[in-house]
Protein backbone atom coordinates (compact mmCIF):
# COMPACT_ATOMS: atom_id res chain seq x y z
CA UNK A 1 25.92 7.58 48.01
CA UNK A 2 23.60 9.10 45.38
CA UNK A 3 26.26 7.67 42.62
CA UNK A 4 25.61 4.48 43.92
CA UNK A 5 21.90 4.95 44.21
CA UNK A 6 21.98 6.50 41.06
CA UNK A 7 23.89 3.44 39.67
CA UNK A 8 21.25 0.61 40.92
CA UNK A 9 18.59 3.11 39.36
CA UNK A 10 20.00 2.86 36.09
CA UNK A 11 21.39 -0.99 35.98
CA UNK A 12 17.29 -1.66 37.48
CA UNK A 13 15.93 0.62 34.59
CA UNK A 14 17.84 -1.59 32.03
CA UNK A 15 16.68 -5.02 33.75
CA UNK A 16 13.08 -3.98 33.22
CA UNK A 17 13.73 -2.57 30.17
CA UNK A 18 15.52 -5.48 28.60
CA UNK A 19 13.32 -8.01 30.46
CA UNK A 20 9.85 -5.88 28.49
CA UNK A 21 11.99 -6.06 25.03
CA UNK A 22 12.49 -9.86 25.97
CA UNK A 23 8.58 -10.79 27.11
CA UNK A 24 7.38 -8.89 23.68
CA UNK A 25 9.91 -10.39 21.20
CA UNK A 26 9.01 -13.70 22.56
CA UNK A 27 5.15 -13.03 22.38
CA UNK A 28 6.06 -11.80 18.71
CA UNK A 29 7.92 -15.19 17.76
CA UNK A 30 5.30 -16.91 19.51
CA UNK A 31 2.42 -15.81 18.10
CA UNK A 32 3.60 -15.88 14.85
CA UNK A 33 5.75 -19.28 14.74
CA UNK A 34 2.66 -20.62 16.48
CA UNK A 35 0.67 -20.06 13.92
CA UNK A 36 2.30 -22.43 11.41
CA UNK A 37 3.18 -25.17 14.41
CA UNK A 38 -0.92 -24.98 14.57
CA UNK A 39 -1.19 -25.38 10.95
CA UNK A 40 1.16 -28.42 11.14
CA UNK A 41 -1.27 -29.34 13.79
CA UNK A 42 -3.56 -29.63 11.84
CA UNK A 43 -2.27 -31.33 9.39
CA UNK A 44 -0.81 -34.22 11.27
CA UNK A 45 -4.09 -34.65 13.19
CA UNK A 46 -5.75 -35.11 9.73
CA UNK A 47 -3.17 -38.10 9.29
CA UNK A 48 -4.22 -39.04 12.85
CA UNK A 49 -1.02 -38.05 14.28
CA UNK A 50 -1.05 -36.32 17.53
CA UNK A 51 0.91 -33.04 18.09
CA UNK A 52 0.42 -30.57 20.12
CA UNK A 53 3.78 -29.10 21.01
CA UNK A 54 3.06 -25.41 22.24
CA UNK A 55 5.14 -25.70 25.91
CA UNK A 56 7.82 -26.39 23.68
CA UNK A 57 6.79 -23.59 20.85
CA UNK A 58 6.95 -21.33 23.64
CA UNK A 59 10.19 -22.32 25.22
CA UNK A 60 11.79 -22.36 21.14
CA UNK A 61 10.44 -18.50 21.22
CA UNK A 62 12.36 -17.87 24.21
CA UNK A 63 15.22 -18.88 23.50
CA UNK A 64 15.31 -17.08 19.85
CA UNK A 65 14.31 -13.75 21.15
CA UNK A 66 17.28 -14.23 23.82
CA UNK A 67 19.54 -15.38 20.92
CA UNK A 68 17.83 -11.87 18.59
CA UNK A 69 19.16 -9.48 21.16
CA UNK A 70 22.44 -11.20 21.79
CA UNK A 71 22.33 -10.37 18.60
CA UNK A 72 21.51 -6.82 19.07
CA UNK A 73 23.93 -6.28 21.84
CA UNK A 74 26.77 -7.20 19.52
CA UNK A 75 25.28 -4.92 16.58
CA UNK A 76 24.56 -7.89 14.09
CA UNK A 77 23.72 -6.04 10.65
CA UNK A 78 25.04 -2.66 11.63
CA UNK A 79 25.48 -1.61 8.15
CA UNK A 80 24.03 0.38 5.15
CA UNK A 81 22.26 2.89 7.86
CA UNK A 82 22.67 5.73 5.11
CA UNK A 83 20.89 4.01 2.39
CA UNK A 84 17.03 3.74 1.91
CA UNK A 85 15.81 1.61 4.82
CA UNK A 86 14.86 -1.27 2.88
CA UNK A 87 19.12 -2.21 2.30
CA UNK A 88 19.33 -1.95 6.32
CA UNK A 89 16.13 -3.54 7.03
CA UNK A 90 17.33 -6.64 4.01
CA UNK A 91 20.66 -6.52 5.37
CA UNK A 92 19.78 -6.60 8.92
CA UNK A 93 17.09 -9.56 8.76
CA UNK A 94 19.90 -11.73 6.55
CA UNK A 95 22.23 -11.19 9.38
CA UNK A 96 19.75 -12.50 11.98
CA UNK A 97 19.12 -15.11 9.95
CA UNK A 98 22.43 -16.44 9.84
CA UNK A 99 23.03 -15.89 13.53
CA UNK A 100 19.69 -17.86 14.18
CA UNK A 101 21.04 -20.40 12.22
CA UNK A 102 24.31 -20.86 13.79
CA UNK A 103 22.83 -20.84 17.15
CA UNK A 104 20.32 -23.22 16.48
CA UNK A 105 22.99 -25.68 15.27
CA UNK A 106 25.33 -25.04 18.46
CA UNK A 107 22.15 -25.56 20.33
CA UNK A 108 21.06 -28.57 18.80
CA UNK A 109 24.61 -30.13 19.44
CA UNK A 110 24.81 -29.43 22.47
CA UNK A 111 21.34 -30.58 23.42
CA UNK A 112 22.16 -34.14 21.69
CA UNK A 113 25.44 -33.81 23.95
CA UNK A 114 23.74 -34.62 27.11
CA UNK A 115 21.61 -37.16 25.17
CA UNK A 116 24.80 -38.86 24.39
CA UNK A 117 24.75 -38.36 20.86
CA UNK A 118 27.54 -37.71 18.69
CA UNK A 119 27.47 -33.96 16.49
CA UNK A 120 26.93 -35.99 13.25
CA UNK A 121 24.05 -37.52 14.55
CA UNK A 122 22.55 -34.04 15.86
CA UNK A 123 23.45 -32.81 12.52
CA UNK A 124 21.51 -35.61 10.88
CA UNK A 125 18.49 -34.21 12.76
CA UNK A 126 18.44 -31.00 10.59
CA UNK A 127 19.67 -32.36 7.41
CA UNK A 128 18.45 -35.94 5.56
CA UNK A 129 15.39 -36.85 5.74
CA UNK A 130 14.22 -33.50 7.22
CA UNK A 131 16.66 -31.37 4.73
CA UNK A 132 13.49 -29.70 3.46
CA UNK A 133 11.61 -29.20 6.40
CA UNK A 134 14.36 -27.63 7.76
CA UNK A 135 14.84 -24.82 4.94
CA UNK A 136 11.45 -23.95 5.14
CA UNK A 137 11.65 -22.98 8.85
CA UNK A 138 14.56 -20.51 7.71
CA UNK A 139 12.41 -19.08 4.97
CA UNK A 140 9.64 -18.84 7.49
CA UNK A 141 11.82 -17.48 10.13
CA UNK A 142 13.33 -15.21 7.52
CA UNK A 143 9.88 -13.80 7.12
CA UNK A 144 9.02 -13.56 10.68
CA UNK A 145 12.00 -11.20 11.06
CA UNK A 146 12.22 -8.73 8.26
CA UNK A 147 8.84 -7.24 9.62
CA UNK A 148 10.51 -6.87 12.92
CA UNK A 149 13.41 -5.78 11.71
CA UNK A 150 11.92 -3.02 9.78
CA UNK A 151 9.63 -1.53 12.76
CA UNK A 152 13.16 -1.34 14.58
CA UNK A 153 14.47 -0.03 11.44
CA UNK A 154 12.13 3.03 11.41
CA UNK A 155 12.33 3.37 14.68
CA UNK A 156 15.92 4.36 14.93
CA UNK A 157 15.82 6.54 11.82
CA UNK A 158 13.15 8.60 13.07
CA UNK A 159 14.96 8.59 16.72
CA UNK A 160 17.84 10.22 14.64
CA UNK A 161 15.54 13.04 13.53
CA UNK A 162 13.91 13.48 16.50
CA UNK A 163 17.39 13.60 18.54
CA UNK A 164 18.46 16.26 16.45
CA UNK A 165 15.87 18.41 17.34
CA UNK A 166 16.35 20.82 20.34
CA UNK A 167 12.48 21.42 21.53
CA UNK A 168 13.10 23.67 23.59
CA UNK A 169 13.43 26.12 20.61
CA UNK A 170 12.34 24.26 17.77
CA UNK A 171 8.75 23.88 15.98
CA UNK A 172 7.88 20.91 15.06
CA UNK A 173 5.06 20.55 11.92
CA UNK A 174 3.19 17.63 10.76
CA UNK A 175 1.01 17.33 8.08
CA UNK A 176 -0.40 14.93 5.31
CA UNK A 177 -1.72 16.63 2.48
CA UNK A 178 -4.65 13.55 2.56
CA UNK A 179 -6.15 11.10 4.66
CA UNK A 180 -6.70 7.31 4.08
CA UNK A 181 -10.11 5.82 4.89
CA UNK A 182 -11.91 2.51 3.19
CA UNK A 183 -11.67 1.91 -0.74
CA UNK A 184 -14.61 2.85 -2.12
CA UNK A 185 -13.47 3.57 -5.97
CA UNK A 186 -15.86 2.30 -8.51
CA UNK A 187 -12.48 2.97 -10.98
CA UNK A 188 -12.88 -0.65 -12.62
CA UNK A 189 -15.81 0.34 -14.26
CA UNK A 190 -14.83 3.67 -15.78
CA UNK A 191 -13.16 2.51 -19.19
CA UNK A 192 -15.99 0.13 -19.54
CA UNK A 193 -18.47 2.69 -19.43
CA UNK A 194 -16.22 5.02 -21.87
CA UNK A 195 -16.38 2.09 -24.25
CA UNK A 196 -19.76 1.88 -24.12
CA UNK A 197 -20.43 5.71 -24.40
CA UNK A 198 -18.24 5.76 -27.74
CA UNK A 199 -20.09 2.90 -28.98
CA UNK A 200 -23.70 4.67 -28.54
CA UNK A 201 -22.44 8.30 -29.65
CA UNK A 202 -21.68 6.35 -32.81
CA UNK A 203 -24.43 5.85 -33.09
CA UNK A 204 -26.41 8.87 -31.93
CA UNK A 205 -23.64 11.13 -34.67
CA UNK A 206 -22.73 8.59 -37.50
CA UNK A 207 -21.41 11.14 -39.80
CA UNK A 208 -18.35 11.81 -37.47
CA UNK A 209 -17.42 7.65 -38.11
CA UNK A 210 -16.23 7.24 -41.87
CA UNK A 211 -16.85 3.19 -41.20
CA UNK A 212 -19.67 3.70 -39.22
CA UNK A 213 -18.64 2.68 -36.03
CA UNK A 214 -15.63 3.90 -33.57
CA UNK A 215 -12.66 1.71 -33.46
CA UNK A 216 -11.87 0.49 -29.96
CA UNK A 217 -8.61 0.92 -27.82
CA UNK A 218 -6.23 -1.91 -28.79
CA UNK A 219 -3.63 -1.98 -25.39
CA UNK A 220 -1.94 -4.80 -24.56
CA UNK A 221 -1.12 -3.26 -21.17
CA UNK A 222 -4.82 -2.61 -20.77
CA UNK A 223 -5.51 -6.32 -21.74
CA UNK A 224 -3.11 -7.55 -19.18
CA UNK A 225 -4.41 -5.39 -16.52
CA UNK A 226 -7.99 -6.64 -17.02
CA UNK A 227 -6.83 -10.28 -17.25
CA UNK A 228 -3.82 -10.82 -14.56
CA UNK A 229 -5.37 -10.92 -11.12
CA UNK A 230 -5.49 -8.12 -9.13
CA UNK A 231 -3.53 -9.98 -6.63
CA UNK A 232 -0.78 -10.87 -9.17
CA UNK A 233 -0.89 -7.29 -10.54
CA UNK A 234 -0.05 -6.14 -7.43
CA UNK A 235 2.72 -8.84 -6.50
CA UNK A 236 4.51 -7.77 -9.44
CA UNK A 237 4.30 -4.21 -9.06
CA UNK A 238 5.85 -4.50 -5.50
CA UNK A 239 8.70 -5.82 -7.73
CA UNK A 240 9.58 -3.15 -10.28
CA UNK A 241 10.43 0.33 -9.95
CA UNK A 242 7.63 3.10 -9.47
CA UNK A 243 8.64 4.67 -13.04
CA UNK A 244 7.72 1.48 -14.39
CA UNK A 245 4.71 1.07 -12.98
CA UNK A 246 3.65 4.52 -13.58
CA UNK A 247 4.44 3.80 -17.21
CA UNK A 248 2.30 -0.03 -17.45
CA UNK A 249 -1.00 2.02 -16.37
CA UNK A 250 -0.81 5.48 -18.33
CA UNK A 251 -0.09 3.33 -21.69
CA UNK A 252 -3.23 0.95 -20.02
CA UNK A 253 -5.11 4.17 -20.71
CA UNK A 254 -3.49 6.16 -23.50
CA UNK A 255 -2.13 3.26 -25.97
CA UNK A 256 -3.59 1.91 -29.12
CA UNK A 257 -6.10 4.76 -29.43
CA UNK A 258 -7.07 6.03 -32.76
CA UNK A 259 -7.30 9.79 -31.70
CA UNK A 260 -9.19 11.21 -34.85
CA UNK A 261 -12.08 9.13 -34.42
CA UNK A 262 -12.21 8.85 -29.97
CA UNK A 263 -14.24 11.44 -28.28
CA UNK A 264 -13.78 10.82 -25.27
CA UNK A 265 -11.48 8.41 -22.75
CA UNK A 266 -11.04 7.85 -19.35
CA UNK A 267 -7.30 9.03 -17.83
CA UNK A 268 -5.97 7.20 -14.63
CA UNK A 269 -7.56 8.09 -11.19
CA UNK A 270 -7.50 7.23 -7.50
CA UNK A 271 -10.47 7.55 -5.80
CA UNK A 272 -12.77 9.43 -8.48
CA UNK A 273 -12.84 9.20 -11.99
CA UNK A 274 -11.36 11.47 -14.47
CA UNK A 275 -12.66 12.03 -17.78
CA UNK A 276 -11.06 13.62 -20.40
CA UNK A 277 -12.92 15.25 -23.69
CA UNK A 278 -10.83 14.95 -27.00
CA UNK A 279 -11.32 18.05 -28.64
CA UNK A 280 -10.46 19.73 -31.82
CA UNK A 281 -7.84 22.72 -31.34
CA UNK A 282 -6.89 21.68 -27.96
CA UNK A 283 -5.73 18.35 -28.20
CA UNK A 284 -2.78 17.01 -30.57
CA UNK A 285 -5.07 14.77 -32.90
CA UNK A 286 -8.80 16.29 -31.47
CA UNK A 287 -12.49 15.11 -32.98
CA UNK A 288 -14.95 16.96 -31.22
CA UNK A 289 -15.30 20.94 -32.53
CA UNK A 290 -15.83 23.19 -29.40
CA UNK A 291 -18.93 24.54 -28.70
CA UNK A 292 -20.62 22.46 -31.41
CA UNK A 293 -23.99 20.65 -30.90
CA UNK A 294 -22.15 16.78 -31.26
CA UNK A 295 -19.41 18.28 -27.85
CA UNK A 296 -23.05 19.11 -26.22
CA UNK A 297 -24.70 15.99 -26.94
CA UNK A 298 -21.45 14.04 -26.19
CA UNK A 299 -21.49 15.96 -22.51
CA UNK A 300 -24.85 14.79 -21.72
CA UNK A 301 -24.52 11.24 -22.55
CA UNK A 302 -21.65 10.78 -19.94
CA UNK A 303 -23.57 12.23 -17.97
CA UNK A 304 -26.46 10.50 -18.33
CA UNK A 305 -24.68 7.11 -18.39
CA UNK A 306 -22.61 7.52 -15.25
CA UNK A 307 -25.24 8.59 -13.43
CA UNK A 308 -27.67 5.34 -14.71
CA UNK A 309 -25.02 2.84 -12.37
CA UNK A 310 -26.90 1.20 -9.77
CA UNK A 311 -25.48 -1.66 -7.66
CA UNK A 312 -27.45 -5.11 -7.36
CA UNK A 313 -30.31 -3.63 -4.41
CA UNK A 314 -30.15 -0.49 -7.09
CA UNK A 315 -28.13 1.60 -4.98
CA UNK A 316 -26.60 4.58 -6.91
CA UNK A 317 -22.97 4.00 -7.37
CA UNK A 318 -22.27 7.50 -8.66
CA UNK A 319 -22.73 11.34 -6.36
CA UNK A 320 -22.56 13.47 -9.41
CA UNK A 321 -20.61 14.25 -12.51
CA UNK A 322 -19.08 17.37 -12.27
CA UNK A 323 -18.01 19.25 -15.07
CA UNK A 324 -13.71 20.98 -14.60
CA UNK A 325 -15.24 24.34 -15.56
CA UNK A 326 -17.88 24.54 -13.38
CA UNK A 327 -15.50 24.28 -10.20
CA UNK A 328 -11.95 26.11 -12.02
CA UNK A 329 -11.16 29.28 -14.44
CA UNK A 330 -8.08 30.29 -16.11
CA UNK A 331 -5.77 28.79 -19.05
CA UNK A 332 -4.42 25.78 -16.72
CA UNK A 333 -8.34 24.21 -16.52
CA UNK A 334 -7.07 22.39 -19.89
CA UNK A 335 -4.55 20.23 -18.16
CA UNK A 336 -7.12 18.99 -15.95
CA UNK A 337 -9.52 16.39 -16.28
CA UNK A 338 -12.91 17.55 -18.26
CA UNK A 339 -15.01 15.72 -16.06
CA UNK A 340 -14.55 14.55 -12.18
CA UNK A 341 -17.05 11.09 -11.39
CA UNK A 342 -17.56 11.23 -7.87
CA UNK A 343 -18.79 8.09 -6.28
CA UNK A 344 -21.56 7.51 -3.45
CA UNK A 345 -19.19 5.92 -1.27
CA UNK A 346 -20.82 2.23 -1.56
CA UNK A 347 -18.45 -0.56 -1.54
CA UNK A 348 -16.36 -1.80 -4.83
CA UNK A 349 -18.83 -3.41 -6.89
CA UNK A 350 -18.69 -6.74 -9.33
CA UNK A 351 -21.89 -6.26 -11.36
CA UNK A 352 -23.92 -3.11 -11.74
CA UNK A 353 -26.93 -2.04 -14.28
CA UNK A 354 -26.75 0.40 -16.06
CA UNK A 355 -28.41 2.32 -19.38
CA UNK A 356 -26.43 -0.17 -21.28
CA UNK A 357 -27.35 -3.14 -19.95
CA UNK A 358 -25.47 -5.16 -16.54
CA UNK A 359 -21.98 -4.82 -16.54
CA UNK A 360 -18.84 -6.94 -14.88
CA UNK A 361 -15.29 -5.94 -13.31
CA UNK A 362 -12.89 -6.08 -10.45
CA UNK A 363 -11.30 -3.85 -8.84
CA UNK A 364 -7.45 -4.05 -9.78
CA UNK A 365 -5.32 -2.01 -7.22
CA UNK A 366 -5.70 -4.78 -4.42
CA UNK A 367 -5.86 -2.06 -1.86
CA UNK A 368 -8.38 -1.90 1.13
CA UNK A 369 -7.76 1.92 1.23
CA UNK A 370 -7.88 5.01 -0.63
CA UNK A 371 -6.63 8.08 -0.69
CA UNK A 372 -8.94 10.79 0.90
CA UNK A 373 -9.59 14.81 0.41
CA UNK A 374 -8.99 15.67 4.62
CA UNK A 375 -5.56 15.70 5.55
CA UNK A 376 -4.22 17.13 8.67
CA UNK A 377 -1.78 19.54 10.36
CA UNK A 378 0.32 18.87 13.59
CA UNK A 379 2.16 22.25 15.33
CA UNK A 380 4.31 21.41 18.10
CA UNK A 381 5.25 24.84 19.75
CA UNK A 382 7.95 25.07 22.53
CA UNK A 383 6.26 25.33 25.77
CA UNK A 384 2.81 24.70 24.37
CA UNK A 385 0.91 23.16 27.27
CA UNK A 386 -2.54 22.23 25.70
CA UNK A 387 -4.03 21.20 22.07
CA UNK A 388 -6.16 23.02 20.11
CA UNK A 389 -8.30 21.85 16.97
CA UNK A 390 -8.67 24.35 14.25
CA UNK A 391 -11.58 24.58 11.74
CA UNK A 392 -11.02 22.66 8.24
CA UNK A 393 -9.10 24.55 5.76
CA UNK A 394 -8.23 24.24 1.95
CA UNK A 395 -5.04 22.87 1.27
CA UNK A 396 -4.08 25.88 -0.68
CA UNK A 397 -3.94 27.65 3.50
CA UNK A 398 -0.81 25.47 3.89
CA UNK A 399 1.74 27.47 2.98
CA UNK A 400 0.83 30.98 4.11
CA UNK A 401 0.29 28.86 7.70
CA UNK A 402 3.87 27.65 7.47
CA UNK A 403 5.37 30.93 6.74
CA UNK A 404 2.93 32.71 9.67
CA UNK A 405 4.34 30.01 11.84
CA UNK A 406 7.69 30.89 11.36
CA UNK A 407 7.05 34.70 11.20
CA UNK A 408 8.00 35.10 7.38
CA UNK A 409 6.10 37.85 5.65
């Protein structure tokens, strides 16, 4: 008796279960496939054609999300689940595809079946005169599924890791070393403003230019990066390796310098900007002396020009400047950045004034986020009943809390 009890339990838990996977897949398809049936809409109503098929939109969803987990129940795409989930996530959607596809023709024949037409002439439907339109749903329904695909994806891999862990006796940490919160880097302007600094210290110490005025970076990779589109710039980046990325923007900022006669430049940044001094002894091909008057008047001017940015309504854009030395000691300081541009937190800017006049730029990363300072710590303890929030701590805490956690001196 309480087999067979337990038996309906189960075999009613998977109904649901199945039934909830079925009603959210079909929203998904719906929603989504819906929104280019309304485009079509739209576009037929402008040749005053009248369409308006969403019972049958609906019904089309249905019957795909029954035919996607067939799919699953027969473990369509089960392969590559030890590579990098992007392979299983490509190979998986492909694999739907193609089912899709094959279902959708047996469906189509059989629907012109009981319409008394022949298979050819179902065929026809897909092919000839609406060969194209046909391809494009594919390549739309391709993209409908590889987001889908890769939630599932992700899903299962960290169900793996999760599965392996006994919590009765295990601890369980989560962190991110930073947050995410709106973009509000001011980074476009940065080398612009360097620029113009170099330009005006020429002027201010003409004895340190033999021709009188300072030569200006000549980058192709900081041309291109100025002149693509952000959007483009960051179509192509999702593209190519990370390496190669990472190599397109530090040559943006390093290349086609001439290092005896620069006193300054701007290195890459996130969310603040990073200034770096080019001084004599320290760096490879330095200009400035240390400690001399020119490094001194040099300082002040960034200063002085970073801080003069104002937005349109004349809304600082910049917090502060703030000098590496002020904040760090010790012989590592030289690696790091000179000076550290903190911004007010106003919103990416186009045109700002500033003590050299207004000046113009985008914002190239195409991201509507940034990388923030507060990051935070999850502790999962075995029988841990309630939550507790800690005060704020430096990052450099982390460790010595990991090893307390685990007991290790």
């Amino acid at each position: 008796m309480v087999t067979e009890t337990t038996a309906k339990a189960t075999l009613r838990q998977r109904a649901v279960h199945e039934f909830k996977e079925l009603a959210i897949l079909t929203a998904y398809l719906y929603v989504t496939l819906g929104a280019v049936i309304l485009m079509k809409a739209a576009v037929l109503h402008g040749a005053g054609v009248s369409f308006t098929p969403w019972g049958i939109a609906i019904v089309k969803a249905l019957v795909l999300a029954k035919f996607m987990l067939i799919g699953r129940a027969v473990k369509i795409g089960e392969r590559y689940t030890t590579e990098p989930l992007i392979w299983p996530t490509l190979h998986k959607s492909f694999a739907f595809l193609v089912l899709l596809v094959v279902l959708t023709i047996i469906e189509e024949v059989v629907v012109g079946l009981f319409h008394d037409q022949s298979v050819a002439a179902s065929l026809g439907e897909l092919t000839g005169a609406k060969l194209y339109e046909t391809l494009a749903g594919y390549i739309i329904m391709l993209l409908v599924l590889i987001p889908y695909i890769a939630w599932g994806v992700l899903d299962e891999a960290l169900g793996e890791v999760l599965s392996a862990a006994n919590f009765e006796h295990t601890i369980v940490m989560i962190f991110a070393l930073h947050g995410m919160a709106e973009n509000t880097s001011q980074e476009h302007f940065v080398g612009p403003v360097m620029d113009r600094i170099n330009v005006r210290f020429s002027e201010l110490e003409p004895g340190l230019y033999p021709s009188g005025r300072p030569p200006r970076q000549r980058s192709m990779m900081r041309l291109l990066r100025k002149r693509v589109p952000p959007s483009w710039q960051s179509a192509i980046a999702n593209m190519v390796p990370q390496s190669v990325r990472d190599a397109v923007i530090d040559r943006s900022f390093t290349s086609g310098h001439d290092w005896p006669h620069t006193p300054g430049f701007a290195l890459r940044a996130d969310d603040n900007g990073y200034l770096k001094l080019n001084l004599r002894g320290r760096e490879k091909q330095g200009m400035l002396e240390q400690r001399s008057a020119s490094l001194a008047r040099y300082q002040e001017l960034v200063r002085e020009s970073f801080s003069s940015l104002r937005t349109l309504d004349g809304t600082p854009l910049v917090q502060d400047v703030a000098s590496i030395t002020d904040h760090y000691r010790g012989a590592a300081v030289t690696r790091l950045p000179d000076f550290i541009v903190r911004w007010s937190g106003v919103a990416p800017a186009q045109r700002v004034n500033s003590s050299f006049g207004w000046l113009t730029g985008e914002l190239g990363t195409g991201r509507g986020g940034n990388h923030r300072p507060d990051g935070f710590q999850i502790v999962l303890r075995p029988g841990a009943q309630r939550t507790a929030e800690a005060e704020p701590l430096a990052i450099t805490e982390l460790a010595s809390i990991v090893l307390n956690t685990f007991g290790v001196a």
